[in-house]
C-alpha atoms as a PDB file:
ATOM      1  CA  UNK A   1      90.261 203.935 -50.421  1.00  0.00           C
ATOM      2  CA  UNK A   2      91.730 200.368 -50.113  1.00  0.00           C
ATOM      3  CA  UNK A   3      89.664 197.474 -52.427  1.00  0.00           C
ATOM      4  CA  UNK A   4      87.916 195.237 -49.977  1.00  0.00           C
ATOM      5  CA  UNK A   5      88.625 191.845 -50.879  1.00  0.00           C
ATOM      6  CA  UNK A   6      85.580 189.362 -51.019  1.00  0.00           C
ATOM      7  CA  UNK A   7      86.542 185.998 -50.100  1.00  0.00           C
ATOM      8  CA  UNK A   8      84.102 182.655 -51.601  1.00  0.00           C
ATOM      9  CA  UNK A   9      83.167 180.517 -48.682  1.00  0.00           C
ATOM     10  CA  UNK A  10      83.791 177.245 -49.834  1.00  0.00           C
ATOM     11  CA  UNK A  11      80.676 175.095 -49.272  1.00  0.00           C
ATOM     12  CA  UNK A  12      80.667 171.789 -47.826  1.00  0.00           C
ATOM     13  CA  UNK A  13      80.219 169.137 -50.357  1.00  0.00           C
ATOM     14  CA  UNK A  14      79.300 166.225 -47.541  1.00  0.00           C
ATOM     15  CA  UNK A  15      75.860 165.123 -48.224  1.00  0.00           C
ATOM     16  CA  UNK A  16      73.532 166.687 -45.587  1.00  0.00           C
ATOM     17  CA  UNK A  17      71.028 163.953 -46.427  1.00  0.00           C
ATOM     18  CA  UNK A  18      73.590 160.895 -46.167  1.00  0.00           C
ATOM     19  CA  UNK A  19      74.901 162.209 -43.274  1.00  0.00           C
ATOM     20  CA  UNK A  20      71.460 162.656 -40.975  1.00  0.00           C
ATOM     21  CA  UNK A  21      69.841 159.517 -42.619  1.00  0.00           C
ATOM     22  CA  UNK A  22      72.730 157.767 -42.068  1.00  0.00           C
ATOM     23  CA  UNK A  23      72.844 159.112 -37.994  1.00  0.00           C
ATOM     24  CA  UNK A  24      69.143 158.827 -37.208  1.00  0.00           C
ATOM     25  CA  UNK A  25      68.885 155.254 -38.731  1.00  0.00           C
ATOM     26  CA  UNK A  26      71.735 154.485 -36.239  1.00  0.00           C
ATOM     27  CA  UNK A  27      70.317 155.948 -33.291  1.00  0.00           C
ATOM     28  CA  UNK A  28      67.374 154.000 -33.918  1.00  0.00           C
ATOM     29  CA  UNK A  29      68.962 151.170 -34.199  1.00  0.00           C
ATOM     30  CA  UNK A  30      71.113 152.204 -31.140  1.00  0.00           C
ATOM     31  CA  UNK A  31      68.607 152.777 -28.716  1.00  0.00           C
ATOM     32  CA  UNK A  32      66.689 149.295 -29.470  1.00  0.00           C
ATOM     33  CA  UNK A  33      70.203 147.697 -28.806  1.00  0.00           C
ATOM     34  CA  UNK A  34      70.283 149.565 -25.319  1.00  0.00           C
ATOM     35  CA  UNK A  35      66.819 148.524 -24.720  1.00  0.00           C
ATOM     36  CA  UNK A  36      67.713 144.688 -25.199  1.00  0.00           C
ATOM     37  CA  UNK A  37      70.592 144.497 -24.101  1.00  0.00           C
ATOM     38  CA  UNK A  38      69.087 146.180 -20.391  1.00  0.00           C
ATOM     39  CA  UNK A  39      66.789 143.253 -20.918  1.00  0.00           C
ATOM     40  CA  UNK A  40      69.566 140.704 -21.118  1.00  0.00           C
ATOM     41  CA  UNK A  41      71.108 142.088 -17.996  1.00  0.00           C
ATOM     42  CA  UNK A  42      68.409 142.228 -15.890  1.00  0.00           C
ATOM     43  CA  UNK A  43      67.413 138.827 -16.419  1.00  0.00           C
ATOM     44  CA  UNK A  44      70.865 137.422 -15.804  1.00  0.00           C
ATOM     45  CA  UNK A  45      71.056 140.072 -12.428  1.00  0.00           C
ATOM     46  CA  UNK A  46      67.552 138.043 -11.745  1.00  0.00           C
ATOM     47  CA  UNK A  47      69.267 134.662 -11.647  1.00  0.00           C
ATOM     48  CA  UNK A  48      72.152 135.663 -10.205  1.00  0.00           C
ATOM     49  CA  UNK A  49      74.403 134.755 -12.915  1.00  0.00           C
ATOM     50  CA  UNK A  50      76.906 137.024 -12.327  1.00  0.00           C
ATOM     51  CA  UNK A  51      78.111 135.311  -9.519  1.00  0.00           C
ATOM     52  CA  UNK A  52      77.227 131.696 -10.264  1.00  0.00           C
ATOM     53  CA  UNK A  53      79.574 131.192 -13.624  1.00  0.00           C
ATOM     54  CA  UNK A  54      79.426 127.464 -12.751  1.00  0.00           C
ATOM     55  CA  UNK A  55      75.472 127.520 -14.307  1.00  0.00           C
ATOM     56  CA  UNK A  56      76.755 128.444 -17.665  1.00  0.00           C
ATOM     57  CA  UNK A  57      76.826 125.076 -19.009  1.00  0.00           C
ATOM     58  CA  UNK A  58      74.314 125.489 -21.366  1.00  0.00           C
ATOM     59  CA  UNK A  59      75.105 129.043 -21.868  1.00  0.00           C
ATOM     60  CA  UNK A  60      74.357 129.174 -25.767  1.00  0.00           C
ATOM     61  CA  UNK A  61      70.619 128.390 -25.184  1.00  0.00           C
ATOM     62  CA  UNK A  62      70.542 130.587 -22.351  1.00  0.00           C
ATOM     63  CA  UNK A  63      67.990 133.538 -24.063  1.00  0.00           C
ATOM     64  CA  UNK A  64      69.357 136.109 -21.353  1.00  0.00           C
ATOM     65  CA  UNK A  65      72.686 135.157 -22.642  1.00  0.00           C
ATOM     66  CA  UNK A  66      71.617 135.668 -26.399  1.00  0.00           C
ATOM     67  CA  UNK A  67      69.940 138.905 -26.285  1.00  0.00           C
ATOM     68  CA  UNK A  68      73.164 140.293 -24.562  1.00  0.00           C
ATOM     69  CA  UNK A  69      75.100 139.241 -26.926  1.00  0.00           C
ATOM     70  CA  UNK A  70      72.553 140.377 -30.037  1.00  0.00           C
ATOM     71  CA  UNK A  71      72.464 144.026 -27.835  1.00  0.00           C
ATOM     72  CA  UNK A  72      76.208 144.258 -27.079  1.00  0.00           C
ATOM     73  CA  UNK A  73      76.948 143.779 -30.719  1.00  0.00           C
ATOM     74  CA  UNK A  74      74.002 145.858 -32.385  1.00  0.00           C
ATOM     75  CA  UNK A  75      74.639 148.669 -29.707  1.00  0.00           C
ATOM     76  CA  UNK A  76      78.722 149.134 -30.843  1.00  0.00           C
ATOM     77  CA  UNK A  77      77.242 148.785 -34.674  1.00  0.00           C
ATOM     78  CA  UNK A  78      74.389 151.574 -33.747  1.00  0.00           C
ATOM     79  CA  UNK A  79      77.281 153.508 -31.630  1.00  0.00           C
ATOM     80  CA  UNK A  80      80.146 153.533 -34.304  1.00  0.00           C
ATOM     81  CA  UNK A  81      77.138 154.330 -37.022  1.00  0.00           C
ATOM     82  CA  UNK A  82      75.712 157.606 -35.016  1.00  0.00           C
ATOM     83  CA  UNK A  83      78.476 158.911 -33.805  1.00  0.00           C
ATOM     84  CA  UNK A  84      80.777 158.173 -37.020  1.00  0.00           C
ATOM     85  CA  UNK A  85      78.080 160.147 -39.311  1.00  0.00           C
ATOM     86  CA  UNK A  86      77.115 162.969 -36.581  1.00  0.00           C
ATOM     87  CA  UNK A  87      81.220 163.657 -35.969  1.00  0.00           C
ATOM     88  CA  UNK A  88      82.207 163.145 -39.467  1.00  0.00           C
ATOM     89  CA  UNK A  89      84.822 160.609 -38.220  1.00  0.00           C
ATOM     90  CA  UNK A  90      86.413 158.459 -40.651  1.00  0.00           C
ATOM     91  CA  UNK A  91      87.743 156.329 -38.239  1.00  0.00           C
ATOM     92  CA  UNK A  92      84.195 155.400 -37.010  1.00  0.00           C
ATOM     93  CA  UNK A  93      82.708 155.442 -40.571  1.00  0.00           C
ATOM     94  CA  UNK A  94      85.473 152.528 -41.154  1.00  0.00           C
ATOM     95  CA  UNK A  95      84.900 150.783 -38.439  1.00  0.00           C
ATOM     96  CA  UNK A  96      81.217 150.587 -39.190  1.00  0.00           C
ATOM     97  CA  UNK A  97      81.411 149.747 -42.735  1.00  0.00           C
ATOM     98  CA  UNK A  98      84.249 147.161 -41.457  1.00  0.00           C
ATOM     99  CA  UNK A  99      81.639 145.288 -39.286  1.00  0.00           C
ATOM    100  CA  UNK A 100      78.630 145.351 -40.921  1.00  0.00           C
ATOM    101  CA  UNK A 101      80.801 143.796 -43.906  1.00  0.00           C
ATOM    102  CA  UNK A 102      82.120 141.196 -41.560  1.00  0.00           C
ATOM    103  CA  UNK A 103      78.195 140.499 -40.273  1.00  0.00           C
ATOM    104  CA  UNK A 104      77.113 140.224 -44.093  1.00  0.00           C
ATOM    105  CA  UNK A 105      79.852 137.773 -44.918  1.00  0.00           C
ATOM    106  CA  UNK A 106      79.188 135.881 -42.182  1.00  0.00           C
ATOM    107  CA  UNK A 107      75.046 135.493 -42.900  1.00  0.00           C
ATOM    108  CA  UNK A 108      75.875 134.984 -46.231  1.00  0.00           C
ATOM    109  CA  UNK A 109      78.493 132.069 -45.102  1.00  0.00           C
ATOM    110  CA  UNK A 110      75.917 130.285 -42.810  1.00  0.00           C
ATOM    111  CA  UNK A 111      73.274 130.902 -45.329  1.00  0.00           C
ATOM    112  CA  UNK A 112      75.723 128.623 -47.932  1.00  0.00           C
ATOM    113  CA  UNK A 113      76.195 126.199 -45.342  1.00  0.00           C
ATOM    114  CA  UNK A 114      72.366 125.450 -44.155  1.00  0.00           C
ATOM    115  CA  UNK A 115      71.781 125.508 -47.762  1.00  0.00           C
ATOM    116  CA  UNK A 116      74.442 123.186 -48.316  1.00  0.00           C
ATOM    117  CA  UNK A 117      73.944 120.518 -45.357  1.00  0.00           C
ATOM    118  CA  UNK A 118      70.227 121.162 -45.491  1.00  0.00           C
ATOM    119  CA  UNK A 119      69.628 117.190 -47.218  1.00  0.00           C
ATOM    120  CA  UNK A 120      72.511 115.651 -44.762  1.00  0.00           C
ATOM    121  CA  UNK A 121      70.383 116.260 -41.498  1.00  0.00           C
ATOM    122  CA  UNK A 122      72.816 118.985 -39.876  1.00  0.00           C
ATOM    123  CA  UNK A 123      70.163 121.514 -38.714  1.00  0.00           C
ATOM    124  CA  UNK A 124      67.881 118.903 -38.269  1.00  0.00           C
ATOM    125  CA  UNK A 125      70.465 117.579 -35.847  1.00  0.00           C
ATOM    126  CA  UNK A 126      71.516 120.965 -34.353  1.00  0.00           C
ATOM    127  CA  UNK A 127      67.676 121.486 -33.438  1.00  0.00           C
ATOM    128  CA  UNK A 128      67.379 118.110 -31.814  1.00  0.00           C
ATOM    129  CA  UNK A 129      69.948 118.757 -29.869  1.00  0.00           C
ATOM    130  CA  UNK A 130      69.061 122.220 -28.541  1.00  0.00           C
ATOM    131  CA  UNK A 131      65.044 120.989 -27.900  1.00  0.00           C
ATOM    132  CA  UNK A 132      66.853 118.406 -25.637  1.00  0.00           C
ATOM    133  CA  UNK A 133      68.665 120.530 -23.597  1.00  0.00           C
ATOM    134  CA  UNK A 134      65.459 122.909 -23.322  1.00  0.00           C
ATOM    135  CA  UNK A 135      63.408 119.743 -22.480  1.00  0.00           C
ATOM    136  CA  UNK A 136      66.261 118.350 -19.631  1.00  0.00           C
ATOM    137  CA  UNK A 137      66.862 121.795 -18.132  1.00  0.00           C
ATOM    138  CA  UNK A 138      62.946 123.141 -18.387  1.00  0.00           C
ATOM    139  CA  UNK A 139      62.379 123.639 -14.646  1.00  0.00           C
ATOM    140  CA  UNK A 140      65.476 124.937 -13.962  1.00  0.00           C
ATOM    141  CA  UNK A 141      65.938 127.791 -15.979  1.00  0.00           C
ATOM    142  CA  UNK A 142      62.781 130.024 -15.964  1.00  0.00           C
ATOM    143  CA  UNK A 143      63.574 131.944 -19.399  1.00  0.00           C
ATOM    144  CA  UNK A 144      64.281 128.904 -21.052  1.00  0.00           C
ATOM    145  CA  UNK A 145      60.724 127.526 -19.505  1.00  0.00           C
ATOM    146  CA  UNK A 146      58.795 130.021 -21.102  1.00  0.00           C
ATOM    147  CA  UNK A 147      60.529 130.126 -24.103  1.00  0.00           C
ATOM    148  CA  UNK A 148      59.374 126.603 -24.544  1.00  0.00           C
ATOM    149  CA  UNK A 149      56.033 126.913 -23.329  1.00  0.00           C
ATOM    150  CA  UNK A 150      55.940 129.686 -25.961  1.00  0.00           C
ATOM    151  CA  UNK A 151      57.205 127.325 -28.769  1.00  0.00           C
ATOM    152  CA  UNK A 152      54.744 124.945 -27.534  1.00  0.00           C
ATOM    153  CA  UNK A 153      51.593 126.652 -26.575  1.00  0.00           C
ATOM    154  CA  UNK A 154      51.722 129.654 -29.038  1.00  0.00           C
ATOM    155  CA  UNK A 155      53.875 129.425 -32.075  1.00  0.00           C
ATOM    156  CA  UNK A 156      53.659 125.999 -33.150  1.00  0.00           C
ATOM    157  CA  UNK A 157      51.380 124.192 -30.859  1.00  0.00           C
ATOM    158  CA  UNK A 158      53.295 120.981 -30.555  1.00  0.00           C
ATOM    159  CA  UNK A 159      54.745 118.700 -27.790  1.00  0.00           C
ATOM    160  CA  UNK A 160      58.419 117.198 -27.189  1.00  0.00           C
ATOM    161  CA  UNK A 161      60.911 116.490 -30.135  1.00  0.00           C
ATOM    162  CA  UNK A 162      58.982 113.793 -32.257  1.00  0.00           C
ATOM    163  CA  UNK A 163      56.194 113.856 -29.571  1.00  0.00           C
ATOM    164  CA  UNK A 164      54.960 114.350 -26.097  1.00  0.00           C
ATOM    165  CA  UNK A 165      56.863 110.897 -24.938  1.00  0.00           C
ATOM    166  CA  UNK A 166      59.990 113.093 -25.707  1.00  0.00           C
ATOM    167  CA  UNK A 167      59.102 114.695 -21.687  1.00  0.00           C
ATOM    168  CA  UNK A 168      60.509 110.838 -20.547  1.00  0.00           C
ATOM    169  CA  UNK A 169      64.327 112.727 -20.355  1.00  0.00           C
ATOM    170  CA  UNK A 170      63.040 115.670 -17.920  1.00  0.00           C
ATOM    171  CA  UNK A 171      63.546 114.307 -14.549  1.00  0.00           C
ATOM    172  CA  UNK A 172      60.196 116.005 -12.920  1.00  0.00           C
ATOM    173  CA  UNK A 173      58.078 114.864 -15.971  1.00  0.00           C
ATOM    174  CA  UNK A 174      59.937 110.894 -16.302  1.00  0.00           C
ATOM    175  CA  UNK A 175      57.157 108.114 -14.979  1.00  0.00           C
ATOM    176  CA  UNK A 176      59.975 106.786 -12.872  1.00  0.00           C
ATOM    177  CA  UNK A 177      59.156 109.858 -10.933  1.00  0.00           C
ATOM    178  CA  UNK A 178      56.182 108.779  -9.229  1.00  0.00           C
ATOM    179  CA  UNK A 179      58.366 106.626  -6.920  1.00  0.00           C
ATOM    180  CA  UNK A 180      59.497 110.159  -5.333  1.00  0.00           C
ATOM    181  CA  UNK A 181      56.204 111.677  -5.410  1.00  0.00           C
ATOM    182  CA  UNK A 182      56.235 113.888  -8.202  1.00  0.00           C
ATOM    183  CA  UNK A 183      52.731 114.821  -9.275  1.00  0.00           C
ATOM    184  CA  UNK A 184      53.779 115.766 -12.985  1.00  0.00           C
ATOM    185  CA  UNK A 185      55.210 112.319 -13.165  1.00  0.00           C
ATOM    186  CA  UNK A 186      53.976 110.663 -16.505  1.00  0.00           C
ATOM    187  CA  UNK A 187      52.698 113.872 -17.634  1.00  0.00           C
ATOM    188  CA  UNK A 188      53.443 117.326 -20.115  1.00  0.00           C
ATOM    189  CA  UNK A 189      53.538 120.852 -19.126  1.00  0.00           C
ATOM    190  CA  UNK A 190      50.326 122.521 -19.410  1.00  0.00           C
ATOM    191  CA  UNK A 191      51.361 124.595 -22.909  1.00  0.00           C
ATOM    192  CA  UNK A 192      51.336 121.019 -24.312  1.00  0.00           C
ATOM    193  CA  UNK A 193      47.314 121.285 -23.824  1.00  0.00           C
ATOM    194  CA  UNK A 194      45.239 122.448 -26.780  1.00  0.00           C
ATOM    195  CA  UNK A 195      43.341 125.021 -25.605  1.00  0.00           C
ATOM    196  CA  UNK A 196      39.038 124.669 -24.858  1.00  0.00           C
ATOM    197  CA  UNK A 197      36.610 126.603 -26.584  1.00  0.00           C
ATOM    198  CA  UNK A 198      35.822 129.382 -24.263  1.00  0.00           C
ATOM    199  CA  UNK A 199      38.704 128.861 -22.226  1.00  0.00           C
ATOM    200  CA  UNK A 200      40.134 132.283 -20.769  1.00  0.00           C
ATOM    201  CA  UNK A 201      42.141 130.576 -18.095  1.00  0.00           C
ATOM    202  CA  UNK A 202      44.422 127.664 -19.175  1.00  0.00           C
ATOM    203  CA  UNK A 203      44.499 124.750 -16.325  1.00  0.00           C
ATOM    204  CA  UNK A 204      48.342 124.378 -15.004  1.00  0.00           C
ATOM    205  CA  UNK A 205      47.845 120.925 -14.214  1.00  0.00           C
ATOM    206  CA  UNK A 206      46.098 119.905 -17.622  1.00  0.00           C
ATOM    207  CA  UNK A 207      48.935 117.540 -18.544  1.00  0.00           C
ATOM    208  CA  UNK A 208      49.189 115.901 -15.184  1.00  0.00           C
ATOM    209  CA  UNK A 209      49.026 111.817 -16.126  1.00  0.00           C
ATOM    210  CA  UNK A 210      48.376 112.472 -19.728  1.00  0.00           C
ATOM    211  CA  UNK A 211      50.944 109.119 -20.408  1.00  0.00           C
ATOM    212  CA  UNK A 212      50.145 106.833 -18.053  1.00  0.00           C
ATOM    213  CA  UNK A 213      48.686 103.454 -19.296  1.00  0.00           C
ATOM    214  CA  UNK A 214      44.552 103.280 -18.864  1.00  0.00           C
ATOM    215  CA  UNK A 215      44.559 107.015 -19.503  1.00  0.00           C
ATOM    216  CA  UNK A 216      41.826 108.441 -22.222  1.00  0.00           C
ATOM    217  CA  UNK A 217      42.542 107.905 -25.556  1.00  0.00           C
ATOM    218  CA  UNK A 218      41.428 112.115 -26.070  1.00  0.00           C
ATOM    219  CA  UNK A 219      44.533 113.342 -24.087  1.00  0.00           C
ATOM    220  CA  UNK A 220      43.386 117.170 -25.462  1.00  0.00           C
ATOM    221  CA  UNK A 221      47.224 117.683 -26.062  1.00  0.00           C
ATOM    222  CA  UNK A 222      49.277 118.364 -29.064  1.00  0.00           C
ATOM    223  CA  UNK A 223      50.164 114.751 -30.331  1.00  0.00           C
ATOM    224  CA  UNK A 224      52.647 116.564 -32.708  1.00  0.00           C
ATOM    225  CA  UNK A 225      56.062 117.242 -31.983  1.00  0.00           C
ATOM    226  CA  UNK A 226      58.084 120.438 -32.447  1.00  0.00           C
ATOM    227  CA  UNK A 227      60.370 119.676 -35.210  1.00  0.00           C
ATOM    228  CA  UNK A 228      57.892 118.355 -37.796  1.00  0.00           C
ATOM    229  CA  UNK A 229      55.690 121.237 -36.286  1.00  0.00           C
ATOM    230  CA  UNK A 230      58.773 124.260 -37.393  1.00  0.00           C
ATOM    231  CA  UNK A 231      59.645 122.301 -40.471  1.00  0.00           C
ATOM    232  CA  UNK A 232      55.588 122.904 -41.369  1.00  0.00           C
ATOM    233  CA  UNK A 233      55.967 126.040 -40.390  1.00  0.00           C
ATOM    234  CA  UNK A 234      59.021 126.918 -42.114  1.00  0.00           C
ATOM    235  CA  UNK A 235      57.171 125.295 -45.424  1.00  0.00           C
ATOM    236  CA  UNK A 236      54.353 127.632 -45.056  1.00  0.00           C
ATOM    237  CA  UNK A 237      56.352 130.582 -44.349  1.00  0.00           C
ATOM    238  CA  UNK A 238      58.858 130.476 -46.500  1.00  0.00           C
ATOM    239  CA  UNK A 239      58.405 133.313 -48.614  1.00  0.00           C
ATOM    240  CA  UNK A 240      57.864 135.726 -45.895  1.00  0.00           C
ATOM    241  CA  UNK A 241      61.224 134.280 -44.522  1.00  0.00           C
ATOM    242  CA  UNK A 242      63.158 134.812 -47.676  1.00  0.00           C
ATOM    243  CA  UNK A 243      61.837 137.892 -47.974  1.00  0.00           C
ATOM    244  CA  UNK A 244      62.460 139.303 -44.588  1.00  0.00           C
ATOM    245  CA  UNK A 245      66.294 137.694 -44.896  1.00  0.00           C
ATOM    246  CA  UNK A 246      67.186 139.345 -48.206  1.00  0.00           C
ATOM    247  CA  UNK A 247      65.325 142.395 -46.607  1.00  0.00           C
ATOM    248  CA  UNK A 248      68.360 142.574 -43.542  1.00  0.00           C
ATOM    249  CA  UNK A 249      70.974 141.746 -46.437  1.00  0.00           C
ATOM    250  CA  UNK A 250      70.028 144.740 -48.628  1.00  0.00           C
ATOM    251  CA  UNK A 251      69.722 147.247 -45.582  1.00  0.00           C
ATOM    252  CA  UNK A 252      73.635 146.078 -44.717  1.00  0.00           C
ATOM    253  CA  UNK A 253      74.636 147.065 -48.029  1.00  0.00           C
ATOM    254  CA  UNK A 254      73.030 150.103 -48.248  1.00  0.00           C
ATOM    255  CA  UNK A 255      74.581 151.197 -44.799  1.00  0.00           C
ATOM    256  CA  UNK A 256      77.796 149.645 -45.744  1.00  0.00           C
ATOM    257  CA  UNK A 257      77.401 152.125 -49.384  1.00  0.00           C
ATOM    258  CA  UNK A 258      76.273 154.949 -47.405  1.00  0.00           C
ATOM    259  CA  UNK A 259      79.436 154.824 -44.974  1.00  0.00           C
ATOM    260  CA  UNK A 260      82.007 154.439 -47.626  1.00  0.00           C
ATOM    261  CA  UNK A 261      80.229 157.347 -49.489  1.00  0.00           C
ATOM    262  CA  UNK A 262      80.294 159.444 -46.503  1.00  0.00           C
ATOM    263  CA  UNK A 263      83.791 158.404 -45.767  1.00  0.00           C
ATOM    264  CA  UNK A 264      84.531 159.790 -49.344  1.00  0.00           C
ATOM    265  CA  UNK A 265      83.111 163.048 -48.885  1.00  0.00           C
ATOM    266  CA  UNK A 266      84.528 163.965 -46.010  1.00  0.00           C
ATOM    267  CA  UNK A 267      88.304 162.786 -47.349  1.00  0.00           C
ATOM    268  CA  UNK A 268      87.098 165.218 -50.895  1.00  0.00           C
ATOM    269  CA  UNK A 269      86.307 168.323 -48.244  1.00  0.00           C
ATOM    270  CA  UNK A 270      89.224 167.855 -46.374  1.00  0.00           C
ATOM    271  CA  UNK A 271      91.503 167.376 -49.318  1.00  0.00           C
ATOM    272  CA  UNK A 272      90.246 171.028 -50.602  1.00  0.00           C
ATOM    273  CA  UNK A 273      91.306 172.375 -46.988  1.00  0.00           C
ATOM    274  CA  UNK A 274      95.033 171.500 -47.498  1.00  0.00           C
END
């Protein structure tokens, strides 16, 4: 009778665990990215960007425009990460660990510089600038309107720049405005108003004449403006901020680590095939 030979399946020596943490983290991240990114388009389909390219001249402080950029990117990151780990593709893997690496520099790099410039008045500058254009541009953008109301009314209950006379550059909200009949002439938009006790509906016209001469010295609006209002905030917070930034640094390493490591194991298994 002929000896049966027994052959040893070789077993795989890819991490199951790296692998499937490494996909389902991804897909996670992934679907999010879809999710804003959808976001982002719809709200540009809304005001017909698509076909009005001339509008984009203030394009960077656009928030349709950022959260399709923040989705596009974090989508291919979540796409090369899933896929890469799920298909064993080293090509993917690399790509991944390529990016992230390039994302990581580049936080690090603008970290340096903020850190850097922070006593010469750059951001302060930079955020200046970028409250102006929301201020200028605030009733003709509607996501940039509510962004600001938010930063005004909710987050850090302030008014203007420096101040609520910082509504002077918005053409609906300049005194000069009353010669053409505008009825928010000399005044703020309404998230400039504190809030009531026992208020559950905000008035929309609370900050009608609010800086016209004669008016009442209790305006019942924020008197502070938005920069020393984040620059508070930023005090206060600062920790949690710190935290929550070294938090995203560490979690790019460790999927940077976890790639190359994959990438490894699948070169050691295929290695043993040949």
């Amino acid at each position: 009778m002929p000896a049966v030979r027994k052959y040893r399946r070789e077993t795989s020596e890819i991490s199951c665990c790296l692998k499937y943490l490494l996909f389902t983290s991804n897909v996670f991240i992934f679907v999010a990215a879809l999710m804003v990114l959808s976001v982002g388009i719809w709200a540009w389909s809304e005001k017909d960007m698509f076909r009005n390219i001339a509008k984009l001249s203030f394009i960077a402080l656009d928030p349709a425009f950022v959260l399709i950029i923040l989705g596009g990117i974090t989508f291919l990151l979540g796409f090369m990460g899933s896929v890469g780990a799920l298909r064993e593709n080293t090509c993917l893997l690399a790509a991944y660990a390529i990016f992230l690496s390039i994302l990581l520099i580049a936080e690090i790099g603008f970290c340096a510089l903020a850190f850097v410039l922070k006593d010469k008045g750059w951001i302060k500058d930079q955020a200046t600038e970028g409250l102006k254009a929301f201020i200028r541009h605030y009733r003709e953008d509607a996501d940039q309107q509510n962004l600001i109301d938010w930063i005004q009314e909710d987050w850090l209950q302030c008014c203007g720049i420096d101040g609520p006379k910082d509504w002077d550059s918005n053409n609906y909200f300049n005194c000069s405005s009353i010669a053409i009949g505008s009825r928010e002439a000399c005044g703020v938009p309404f998230s400039c108003c504190r809030r009531r006790p026992q208020e559950l509906i905000k008035n929309k016209q609370c900050g009608y004449d609010v800086r016209k001469e004669g008016y009442p010295v209790d305006r019942n609006i924020h008197e502070r403006g938005c920069l020393r209002a984040g620059e508070d905030w930023l005090e206060a917070h600062l920790i949690s901020v710190a935290a929550a930034c070294v938090g995203l640094l560490m979690l790019q390493i460790l999927g940077i680590c976890f790639a190359q490591n994959l990438r490894a194991d699948i070169y050691s298994q295929k290695s043993k095939w040949h």
